[in-house]
C-alpha atoms as a PDB file:
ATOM      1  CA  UNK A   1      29.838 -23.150 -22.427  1.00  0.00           C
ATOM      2  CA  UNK A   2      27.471 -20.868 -20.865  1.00  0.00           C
ATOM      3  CA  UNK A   3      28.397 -20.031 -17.159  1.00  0.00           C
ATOM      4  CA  UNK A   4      26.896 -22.146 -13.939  1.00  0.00           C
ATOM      5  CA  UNK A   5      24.607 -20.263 -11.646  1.00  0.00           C
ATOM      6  CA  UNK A   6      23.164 -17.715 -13.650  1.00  0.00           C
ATOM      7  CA  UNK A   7      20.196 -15.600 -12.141  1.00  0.00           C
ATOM      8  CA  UNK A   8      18.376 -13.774 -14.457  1.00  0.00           C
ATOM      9  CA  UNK A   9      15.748 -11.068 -13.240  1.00  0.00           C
ATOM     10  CA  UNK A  10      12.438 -10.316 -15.227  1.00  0.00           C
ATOM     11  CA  UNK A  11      10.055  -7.049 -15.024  1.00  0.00           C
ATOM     12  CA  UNK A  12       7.124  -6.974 -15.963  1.00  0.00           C
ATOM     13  CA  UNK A  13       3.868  -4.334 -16.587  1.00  0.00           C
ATOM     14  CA  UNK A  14       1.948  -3.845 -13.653  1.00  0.00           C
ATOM     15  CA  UNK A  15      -1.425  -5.466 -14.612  1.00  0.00           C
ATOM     16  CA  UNK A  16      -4.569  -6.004 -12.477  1.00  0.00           C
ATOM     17  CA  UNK A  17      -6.883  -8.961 -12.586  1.00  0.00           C
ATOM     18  CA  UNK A  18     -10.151  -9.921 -11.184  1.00  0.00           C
ATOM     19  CA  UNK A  19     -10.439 -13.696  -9.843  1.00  0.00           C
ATOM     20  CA  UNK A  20     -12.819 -15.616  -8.471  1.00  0.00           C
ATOM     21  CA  UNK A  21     -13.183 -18.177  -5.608  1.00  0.00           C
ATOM     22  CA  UNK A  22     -14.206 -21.762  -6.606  1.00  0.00           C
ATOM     23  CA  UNK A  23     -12.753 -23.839  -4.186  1.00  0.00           C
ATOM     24  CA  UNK A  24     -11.701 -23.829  -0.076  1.00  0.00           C
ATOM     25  CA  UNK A  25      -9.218 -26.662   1.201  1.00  0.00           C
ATOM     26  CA  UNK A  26      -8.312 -26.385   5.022  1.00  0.00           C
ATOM     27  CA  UNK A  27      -4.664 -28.618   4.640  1.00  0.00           C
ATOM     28  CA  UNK A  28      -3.789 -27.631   7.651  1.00  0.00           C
ATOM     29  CA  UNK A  29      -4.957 -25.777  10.905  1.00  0.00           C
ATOM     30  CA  UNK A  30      -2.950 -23.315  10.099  1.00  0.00           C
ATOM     31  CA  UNK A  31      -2.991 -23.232   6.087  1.00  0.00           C
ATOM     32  CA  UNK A  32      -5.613 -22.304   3.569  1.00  0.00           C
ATOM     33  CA  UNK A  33      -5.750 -22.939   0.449  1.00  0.00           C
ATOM     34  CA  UNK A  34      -8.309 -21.159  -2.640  1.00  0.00           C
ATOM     35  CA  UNK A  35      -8.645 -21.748  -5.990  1.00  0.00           C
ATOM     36  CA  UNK A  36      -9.505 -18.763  -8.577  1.00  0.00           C
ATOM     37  CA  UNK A  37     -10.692 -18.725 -11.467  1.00  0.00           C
ATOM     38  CA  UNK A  38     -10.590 -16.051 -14.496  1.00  0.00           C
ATOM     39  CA  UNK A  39     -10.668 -15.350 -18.352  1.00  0.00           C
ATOM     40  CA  UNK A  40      -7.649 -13.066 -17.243  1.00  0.00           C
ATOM     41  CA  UNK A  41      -5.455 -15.304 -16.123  1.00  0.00           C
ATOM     42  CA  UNK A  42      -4.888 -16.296 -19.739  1.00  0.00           C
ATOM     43  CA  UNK A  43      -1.563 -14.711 -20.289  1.00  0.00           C
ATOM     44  CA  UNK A  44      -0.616 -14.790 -15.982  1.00  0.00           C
ATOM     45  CA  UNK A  45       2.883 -15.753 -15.824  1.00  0.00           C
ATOM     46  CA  UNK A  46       4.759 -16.756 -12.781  1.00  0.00           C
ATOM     47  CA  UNK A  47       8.928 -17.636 -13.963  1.00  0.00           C
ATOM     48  CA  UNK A  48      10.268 -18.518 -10.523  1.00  0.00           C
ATOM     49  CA  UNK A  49       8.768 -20.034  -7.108  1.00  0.00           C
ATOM     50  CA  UNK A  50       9.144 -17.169  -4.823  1.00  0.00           C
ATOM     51  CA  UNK A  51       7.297 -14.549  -7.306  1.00  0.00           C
ATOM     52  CA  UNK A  52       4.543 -12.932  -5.053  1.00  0.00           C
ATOM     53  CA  UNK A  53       1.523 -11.337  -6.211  1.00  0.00           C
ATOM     54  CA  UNK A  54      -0.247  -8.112  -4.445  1.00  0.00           C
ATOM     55  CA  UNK A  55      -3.794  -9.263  -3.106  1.00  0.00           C
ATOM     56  CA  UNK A  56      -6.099  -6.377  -2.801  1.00  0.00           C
ATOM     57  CA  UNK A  57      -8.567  -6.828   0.088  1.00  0.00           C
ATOM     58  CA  UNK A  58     -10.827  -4.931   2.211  1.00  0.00           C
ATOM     59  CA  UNK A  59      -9.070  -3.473   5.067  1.00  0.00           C
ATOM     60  CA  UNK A  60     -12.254  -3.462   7.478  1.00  0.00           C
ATOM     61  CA  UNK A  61     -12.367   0.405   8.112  1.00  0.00           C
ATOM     62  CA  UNK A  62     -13.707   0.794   4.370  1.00  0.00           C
ATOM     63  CA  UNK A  63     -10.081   0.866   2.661  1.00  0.00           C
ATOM     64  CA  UNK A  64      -8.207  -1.901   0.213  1.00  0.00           C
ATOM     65  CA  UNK A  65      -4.968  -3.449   1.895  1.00  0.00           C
ATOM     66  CA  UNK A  66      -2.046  -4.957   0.176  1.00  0.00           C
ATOM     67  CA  UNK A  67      -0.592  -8.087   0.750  1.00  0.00           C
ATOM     68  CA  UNK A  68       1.663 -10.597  -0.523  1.00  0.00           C
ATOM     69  CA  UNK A  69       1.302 -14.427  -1.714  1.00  0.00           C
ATOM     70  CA  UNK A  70       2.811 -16.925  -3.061  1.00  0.00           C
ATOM     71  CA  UNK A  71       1.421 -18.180  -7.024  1.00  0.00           C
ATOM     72  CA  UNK A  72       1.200 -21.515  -5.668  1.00  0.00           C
ATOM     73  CA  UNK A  73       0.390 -23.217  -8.935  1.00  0.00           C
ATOM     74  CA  UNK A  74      -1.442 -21.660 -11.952  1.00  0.00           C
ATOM     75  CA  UNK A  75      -2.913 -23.082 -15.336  1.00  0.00           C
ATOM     76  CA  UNK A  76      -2.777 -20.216 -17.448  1.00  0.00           C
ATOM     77  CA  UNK A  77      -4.407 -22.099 -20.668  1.00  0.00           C
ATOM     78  CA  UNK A  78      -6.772 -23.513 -18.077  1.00  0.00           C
ATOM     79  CA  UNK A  79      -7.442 -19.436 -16.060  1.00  0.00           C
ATOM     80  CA  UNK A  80      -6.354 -20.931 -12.560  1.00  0.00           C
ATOM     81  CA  UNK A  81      -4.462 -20.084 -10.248  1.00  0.00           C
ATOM     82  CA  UNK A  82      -3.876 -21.663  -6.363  1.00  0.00           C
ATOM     83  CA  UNK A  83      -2.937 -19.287  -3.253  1.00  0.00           C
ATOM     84  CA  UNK A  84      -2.111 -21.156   0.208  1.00  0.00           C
ATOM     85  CA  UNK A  85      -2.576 -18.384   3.233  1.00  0.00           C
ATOM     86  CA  UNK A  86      -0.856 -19.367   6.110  1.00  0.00           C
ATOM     87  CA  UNK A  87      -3.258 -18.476   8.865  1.00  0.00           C
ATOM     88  CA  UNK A  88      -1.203 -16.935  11.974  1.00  0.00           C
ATOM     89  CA  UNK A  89      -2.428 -13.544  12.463  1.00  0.00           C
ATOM     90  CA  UNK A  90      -5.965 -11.417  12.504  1.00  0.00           C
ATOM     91  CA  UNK A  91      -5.172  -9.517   9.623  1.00  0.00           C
ATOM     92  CA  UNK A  92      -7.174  -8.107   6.540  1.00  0.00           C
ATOM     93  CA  UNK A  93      -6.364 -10.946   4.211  1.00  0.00           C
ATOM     94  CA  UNK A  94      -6.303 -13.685   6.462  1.00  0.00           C
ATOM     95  CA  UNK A  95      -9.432 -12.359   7.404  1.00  0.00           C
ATOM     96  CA  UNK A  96     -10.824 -11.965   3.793  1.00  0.00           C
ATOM     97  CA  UNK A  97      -9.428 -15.783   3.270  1.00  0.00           C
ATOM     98  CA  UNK A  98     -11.222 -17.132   6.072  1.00  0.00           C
ATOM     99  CA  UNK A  99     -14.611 -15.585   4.655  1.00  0.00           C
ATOM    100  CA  UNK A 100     -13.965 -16.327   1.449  1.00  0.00           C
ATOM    101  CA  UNK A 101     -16.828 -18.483  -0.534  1.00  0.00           C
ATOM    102  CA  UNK A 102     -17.288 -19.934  -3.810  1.00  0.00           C
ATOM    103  CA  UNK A 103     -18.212 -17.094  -5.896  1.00  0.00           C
ATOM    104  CA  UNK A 104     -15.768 -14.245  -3.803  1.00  0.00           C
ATOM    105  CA  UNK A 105     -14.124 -12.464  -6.380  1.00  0.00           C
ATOM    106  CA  UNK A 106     -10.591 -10.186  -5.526  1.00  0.00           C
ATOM    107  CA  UNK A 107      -8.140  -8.435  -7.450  1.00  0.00           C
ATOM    108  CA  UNK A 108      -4.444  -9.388  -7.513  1.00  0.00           C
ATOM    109  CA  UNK A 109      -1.654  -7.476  -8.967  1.00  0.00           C
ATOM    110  CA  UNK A 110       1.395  -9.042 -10.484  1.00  0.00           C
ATOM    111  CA  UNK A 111       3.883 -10.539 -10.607  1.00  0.00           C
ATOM    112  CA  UNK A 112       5.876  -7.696 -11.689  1.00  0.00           C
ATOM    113  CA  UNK A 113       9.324  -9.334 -11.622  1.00  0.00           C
ATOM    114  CA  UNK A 114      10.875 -12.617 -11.500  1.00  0.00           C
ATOM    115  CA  UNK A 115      14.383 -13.882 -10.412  1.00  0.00           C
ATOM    116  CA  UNK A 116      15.350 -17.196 -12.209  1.00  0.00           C
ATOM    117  CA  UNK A 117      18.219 -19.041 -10.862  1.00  0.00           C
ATOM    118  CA  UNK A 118      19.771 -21.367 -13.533  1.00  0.00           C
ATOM    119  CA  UNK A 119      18.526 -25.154 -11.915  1.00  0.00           C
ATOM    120  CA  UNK A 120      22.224 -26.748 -12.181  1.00  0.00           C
ATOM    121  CA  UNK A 121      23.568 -26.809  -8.273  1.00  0.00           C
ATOM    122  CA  UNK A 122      24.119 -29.508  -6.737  1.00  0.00           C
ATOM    123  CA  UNK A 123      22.224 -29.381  -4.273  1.00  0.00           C
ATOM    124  CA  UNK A 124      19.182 -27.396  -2.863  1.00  0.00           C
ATOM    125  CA  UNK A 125      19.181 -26.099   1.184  1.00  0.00           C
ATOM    126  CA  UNK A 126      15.026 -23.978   2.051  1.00  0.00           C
ATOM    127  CA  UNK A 127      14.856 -22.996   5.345  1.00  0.00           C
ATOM    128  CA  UNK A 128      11.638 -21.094   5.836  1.00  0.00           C
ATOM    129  CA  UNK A 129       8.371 -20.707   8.218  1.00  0.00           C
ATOM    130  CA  UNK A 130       5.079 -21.125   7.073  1.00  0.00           C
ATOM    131  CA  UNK A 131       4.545 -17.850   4.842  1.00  0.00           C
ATOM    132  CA  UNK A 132       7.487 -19.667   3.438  1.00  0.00           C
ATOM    133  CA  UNK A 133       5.902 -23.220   2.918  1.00  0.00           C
ATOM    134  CA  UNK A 134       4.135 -22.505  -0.445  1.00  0.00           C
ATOM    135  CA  UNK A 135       7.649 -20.953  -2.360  1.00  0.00           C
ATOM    136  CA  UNK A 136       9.024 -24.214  -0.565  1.00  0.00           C
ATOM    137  CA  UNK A 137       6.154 -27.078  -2.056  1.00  0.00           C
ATOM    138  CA  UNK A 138       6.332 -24.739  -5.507  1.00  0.00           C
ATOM    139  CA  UNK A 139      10.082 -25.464  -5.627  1.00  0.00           C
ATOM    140  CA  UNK A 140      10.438 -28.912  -4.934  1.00  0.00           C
ATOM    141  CA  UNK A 141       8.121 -29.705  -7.396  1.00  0.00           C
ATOM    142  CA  UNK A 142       9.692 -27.851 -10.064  1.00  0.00           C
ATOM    143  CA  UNK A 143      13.725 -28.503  -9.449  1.00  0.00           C
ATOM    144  CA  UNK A 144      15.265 -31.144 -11.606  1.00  0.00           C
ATOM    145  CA  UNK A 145      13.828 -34.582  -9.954  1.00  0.00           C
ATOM    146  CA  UNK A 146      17.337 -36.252  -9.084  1.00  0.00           C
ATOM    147  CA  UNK A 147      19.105 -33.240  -7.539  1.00  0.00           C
ATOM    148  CA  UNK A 148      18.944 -33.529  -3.812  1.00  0.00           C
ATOM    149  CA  UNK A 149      17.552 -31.128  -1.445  1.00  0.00           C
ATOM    150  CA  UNK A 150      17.062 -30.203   1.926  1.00  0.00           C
ATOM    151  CA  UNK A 151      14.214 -28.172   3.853  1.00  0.00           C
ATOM    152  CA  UNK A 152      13.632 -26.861   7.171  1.00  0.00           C
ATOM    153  CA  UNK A 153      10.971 -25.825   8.281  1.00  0.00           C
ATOM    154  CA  UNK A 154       9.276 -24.212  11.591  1.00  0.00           C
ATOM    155  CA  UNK A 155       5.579 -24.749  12.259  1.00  0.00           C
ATOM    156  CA  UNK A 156       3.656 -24.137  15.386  1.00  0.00           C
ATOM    157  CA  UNK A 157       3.041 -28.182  15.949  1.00  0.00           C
ATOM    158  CA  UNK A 158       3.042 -31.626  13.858  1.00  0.00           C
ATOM    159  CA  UNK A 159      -0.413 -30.851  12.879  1.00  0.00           C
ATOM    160  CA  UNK A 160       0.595 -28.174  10.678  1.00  0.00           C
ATOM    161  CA  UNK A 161       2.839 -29.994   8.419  1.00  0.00           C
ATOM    162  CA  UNK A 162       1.715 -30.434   5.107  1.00  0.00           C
ATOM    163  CA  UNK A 163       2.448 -33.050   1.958  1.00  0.00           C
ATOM    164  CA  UNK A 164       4.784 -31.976  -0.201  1.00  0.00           C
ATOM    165  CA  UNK A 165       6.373 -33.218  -3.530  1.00  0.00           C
ATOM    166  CA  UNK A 166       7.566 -37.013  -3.387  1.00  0.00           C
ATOM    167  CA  UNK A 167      11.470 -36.624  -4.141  1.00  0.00           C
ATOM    168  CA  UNK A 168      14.111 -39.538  -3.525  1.00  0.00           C
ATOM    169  CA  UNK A 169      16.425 -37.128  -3.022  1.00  0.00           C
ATOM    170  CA  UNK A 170      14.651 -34.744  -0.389  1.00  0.00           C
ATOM    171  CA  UNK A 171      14.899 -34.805   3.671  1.00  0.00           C
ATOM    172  CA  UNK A 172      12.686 -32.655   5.493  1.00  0.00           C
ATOM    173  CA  UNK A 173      13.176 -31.438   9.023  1.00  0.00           C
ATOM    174  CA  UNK A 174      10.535 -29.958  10.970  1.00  0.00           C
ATOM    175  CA  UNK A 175      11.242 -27.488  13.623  1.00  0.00           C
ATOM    176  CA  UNK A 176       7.484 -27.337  16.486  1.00  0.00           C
ATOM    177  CA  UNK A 177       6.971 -24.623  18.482  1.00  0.00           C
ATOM    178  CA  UNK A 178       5.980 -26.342  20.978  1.00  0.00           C
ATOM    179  CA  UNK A 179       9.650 -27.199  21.474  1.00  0.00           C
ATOM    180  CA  UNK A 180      11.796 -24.539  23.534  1.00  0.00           C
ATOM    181  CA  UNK A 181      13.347 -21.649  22.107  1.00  0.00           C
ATOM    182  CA  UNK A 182      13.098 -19.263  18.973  1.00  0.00           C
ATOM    183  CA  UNK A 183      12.439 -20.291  15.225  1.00  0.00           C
ATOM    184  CA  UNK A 184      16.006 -18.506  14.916  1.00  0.00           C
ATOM    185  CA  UNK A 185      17.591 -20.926  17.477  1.00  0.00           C
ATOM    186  CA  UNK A 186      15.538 -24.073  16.135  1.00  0.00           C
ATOM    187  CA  UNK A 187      16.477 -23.580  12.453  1.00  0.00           C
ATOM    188  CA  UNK A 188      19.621 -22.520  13.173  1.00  0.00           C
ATOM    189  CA  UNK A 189      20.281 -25.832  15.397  1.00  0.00           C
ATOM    190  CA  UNK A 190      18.814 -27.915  12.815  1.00  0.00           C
ATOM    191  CA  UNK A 191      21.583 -26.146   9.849  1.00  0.00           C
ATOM    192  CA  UNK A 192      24.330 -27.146  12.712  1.00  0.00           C
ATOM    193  CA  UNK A 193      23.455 -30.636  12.786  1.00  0.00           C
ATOM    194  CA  UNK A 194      23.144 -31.383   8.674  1.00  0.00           C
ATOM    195  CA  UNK A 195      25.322 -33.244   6.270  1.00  0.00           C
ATOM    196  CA  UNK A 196      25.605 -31.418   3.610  1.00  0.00           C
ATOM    197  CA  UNK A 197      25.956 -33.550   0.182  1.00  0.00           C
ATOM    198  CA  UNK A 198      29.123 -32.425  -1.778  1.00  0.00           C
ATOM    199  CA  UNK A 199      29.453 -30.041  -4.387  1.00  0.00           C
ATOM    200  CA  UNK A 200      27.959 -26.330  -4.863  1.00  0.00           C
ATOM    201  CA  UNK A 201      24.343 -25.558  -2.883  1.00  0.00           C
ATOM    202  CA  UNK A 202      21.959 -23.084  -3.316  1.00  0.00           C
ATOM    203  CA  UNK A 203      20.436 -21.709   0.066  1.00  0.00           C
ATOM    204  CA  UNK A 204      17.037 -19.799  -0.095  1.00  0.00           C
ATOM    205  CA  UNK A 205      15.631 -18.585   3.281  1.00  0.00           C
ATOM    206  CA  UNK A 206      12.294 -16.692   3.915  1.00  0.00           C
ATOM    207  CA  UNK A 207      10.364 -16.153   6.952  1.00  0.00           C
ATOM    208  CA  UNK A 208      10.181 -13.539   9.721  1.00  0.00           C
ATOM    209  CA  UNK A 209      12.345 -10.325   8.732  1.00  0.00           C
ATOM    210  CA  UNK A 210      14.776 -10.974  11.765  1.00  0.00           C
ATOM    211  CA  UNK A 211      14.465 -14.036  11.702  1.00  0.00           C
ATOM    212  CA  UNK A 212      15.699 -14.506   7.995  1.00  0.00           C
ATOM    213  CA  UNK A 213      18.995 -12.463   8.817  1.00  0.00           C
ATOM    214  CA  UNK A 214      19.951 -14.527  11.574  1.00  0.00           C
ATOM    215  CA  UNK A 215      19.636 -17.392   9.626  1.00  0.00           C
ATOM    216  CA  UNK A 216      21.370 -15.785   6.479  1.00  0.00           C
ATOM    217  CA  UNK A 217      24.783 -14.578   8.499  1.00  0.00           C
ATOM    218  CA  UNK A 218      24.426 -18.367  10.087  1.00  0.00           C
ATOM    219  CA  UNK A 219      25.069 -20.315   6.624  1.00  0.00           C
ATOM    220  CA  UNK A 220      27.193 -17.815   5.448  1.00  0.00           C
ATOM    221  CA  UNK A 221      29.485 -17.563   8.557  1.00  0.00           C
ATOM    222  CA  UNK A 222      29.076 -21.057  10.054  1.00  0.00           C
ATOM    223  CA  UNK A 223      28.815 -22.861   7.280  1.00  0.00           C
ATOM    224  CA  UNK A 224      31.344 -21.042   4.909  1.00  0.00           C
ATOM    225  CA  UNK A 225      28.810 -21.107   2.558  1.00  0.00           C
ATOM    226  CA  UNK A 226      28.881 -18.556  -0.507  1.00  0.00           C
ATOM    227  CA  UNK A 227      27.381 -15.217   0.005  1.00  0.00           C
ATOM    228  CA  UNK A 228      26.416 -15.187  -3.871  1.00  0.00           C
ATOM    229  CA  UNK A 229      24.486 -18.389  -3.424  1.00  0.00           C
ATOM    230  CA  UNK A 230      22.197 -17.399  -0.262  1.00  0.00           C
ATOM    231  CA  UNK A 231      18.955 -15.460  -0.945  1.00  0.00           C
ATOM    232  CA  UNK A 232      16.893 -14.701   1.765  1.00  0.00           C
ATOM    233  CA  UNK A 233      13.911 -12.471   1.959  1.00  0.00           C
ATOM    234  CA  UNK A 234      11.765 -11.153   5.084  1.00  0.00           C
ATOM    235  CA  UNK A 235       8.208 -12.525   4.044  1.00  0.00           C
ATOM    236  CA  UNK A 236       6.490 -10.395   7.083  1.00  0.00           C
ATOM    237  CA  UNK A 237       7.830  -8.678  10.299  1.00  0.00           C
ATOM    238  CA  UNK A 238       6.035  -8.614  13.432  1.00  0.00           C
ATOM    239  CA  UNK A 239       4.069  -5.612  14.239  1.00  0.00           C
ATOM    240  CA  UNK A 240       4.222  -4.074  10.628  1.00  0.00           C
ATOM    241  CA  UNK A 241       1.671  -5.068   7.887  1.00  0.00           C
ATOM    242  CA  UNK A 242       2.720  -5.655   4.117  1.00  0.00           C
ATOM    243  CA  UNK A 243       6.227  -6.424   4.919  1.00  0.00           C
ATOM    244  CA  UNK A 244       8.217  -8.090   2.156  1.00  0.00           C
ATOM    245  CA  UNK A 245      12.115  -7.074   2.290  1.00  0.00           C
ATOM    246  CA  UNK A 246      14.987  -8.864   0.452  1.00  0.00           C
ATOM    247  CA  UNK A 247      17.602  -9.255   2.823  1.00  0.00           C
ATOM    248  CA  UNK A 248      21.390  -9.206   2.231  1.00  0.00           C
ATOM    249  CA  UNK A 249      23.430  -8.807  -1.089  1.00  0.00           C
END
């Protein structure tokens, strides 16, 4: 019998494609979503729901930034592939996504790797802001429909909370900004309070940098939880651009 838990890790060749813009959805104040389109995308391939892909976009002093993003959902047969932006700061690509009309065209770069953990927990814990909310929707649409999962998630209000995959088995907790305190102190109050189901969970945090290791030493120390089955990754940091860390072991 094989073992439980596996994660198996995937590189591949550093490839560049050209995509362009045929669709705009505002789903929430604070969330953007495009649509590309491309002949290239034929052979795209995205194993695991936090893959990211490198956007290349004008950096407004005549350079090409870097950034990261979620492959929301893709139809390689089809050439399409969906990006959400969550729309918090003035930067280059949230800048570029604002502007962005049918007919835009950008280069991405990736995925280069993949890390595939085996779907057989028992249960499911995502804790994430919203740079985190497309890995989130991504998952919970592809996990195993009966397995039961948990996700919390900090937003700046009620307004910015967005549908996500209809699951019997999924309670979602919403942590507002408009409420006092950090997202490190919200989250963290909202793990205290939980019920875990029984049996062996699978944790995956991403958000701010610091804000990812709080949360990280919090399920591991408060909640006993095993360090082999926590990932957490620093999707951005504030005050440095093109920040994408993975944090812990």
């Amino acid at each position: 019998m094989a073992e439980r838990h596996q994660v198996t890790r995937i590189r591949r060749e550093r490839r560049r494609r050209s995509l362009t813009v045929t669709a705009s959805e505002r789903l929430s104040p604070h969330m953007l979503r495009l649509r590309f389109a491309s002949p290239e995308l034929s052979d795209f391939e995205s194993a695991a729901p936090d893959d990211h892909v490198k956007l290349f976009v004008p950096d407004g002093a005549g350079g090409m930034a870097m950034r990261d993003y979620t492959p929301r959902a893709f139809d390689a047969a089809a050439g399409t592939l969906v990006i959400d932006f969550a729309l918090h700061d003035a930067g280059p690509a949230t800048a570029w996504a604002l502007g962005a009309g049918v007919g835009e065209t950008i280069q991405i770069g990736g995925p280069q790797g993949s890390s595939i953990v085996t779907d057989d927990f028992d249960w499911y814990l995502l804790i994430g802001d919203e740079t985190a909310l497309p890995s989130i929707a991504r998952r919970l649409e592809e996990l195993r429909s009966e397995v039961p999962v948990l996700a919390l998630i900090a937003v700046d209000a009620e307004a910015d909370r967005i549908e996500l995959a209809d699951r019997a088995n999924l309670m979602v907790h919403w942590a507002y900004r408009t409420d006092p305190g950090s997202d490190a102190v919200r989250l963290a109050a909202l793990i205290d309070g939980l019920i875990l189901p029984e049996g062996e969970g699978y944790v995956w945090i991403a958000g701010e940098g610091s804000v990812a290791r709080v949360l990280r030493t919090h399920v591991v120390e408060t909640l006993r939880h095993p360090r082999e089955w926590v990932k957490a990754a620093g999707y951005w940091t504030i005050g440095v651009p093109d920040s994408h860390e993975r944090i812990g072991d």
